[in-house]
Protein backbone atom coordinates (compact mmCIF):
# COMPACT_ATOMS: atom_id res chain seq x y z
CA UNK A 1 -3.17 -20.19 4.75
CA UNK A 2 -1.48 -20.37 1.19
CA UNK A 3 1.07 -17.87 -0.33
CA UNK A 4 -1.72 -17.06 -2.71
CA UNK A 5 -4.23 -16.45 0.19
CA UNK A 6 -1.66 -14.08 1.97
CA UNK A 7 -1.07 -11.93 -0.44
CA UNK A 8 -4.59 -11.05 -1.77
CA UNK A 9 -5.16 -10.25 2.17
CA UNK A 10 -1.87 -8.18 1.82
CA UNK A 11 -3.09 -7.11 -1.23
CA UNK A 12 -6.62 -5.84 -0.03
CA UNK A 13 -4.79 -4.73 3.37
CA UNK A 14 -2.97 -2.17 1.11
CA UNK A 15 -5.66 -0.94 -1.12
CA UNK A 16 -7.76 0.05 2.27
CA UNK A 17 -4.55 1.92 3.53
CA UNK A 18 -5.33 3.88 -0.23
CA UNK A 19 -8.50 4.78 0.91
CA UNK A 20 -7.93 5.86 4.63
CA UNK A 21 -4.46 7.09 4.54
CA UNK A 22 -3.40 10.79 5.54
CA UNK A 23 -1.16 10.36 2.90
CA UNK A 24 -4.03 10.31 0.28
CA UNK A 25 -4.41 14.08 0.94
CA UNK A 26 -0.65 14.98 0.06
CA UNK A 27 -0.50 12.72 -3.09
CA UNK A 28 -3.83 14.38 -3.77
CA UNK A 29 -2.14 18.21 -3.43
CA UNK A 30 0.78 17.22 -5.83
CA UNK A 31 -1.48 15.73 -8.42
CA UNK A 32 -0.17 18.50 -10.60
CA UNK A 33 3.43 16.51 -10.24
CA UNK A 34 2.26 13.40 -11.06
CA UNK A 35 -0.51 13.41 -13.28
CA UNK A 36 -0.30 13.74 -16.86
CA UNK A 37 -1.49 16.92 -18.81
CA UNK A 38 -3.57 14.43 -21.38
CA UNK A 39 -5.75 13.12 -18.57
CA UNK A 40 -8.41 15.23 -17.01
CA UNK A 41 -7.94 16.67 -13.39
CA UNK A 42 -11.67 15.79 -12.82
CA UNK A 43 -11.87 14.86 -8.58
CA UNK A 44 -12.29 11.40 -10.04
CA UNK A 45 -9.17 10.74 -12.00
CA UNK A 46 -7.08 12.45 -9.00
CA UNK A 47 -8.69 10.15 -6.59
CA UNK A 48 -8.42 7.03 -8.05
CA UNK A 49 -4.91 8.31 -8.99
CA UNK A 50 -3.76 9.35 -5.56
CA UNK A 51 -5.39 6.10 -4.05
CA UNK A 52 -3.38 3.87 -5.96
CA UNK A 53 -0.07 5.80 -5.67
CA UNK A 54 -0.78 5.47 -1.53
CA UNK A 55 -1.95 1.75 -1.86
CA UNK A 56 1.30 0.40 -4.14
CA UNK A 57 3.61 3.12 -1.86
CA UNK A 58 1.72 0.99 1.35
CA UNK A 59 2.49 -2.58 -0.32
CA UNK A 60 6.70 -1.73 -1.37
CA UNK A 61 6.73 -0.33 2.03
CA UNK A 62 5.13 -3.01 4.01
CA UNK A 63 7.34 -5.65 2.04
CA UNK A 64 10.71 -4.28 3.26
CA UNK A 65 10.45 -6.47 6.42
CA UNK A 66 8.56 -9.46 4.95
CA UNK A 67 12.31 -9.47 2.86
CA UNK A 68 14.40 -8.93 5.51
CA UNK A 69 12.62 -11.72 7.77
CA UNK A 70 13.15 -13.88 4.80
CA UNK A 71 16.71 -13.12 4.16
CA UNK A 72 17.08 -13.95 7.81
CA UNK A 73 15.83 -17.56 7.58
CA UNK A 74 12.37 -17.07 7.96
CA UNK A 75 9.87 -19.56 5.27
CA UNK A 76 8.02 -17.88 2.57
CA UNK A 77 4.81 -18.35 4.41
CA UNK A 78 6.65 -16.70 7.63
CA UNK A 79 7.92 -14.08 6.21
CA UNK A 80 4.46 -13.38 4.61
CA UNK A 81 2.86 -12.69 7.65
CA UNK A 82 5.18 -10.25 8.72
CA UNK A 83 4.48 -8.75 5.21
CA UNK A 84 0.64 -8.60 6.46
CA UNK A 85 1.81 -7.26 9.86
CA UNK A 86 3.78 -4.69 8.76
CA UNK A 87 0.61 -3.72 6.03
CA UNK A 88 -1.62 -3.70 9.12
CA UNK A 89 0.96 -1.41 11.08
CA UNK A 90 0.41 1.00 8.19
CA UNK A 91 -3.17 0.70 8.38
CA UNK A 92 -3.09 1.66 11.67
CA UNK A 93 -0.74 4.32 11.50
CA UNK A 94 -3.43 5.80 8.65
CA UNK A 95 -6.48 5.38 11.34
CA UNK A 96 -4.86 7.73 13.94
């Protein structure tokens, strides 16, 4: 598989961890913290808010041991899929 083709399944690997996450629930409590007074706190906005906060928290996350593998000696295609492994860890850790 290409770069490009691991990290759009990296990619969409992290923006189902937005959507299934436990964590969705606590970014959704705090929305008052996070979301701007302009927008409205409709469930919508807070949703789509939350989700992305989770799925980008889920992809920075998941890329700490892609880099480390890579600073290590690893290829960039290597060190990519333990990118996607660690994303899938997460994924997991959201379906308990």
């Amino acid at each position: 598989m290409t770069p490009q083709g691991l990290f759009v399944t990296i990619v969409s690997v992290c923006l189902i961890n937005g959507f299934i996450s436990p964590m969705l629930a606590v970014a959704w409590h705090l929305h008052p913290v996070w979301m701007p007074e302009m927008m409205p706190a409709t469930r919508e906005t807070i949703f789509y808010g939350a989700s992305l906060m989770v799925s980008t928290g889920t992809l920075l996350l998941s890329a700490v041991p892609g880099a480390i593998a890579e600073r290590m000696g690893l290829s960039l295609v290597n060190a990519m899929w333990v990118w996607l492994g660690a994303a899938v860890l997460l994924v997991l850790f959201g379906l308990r």
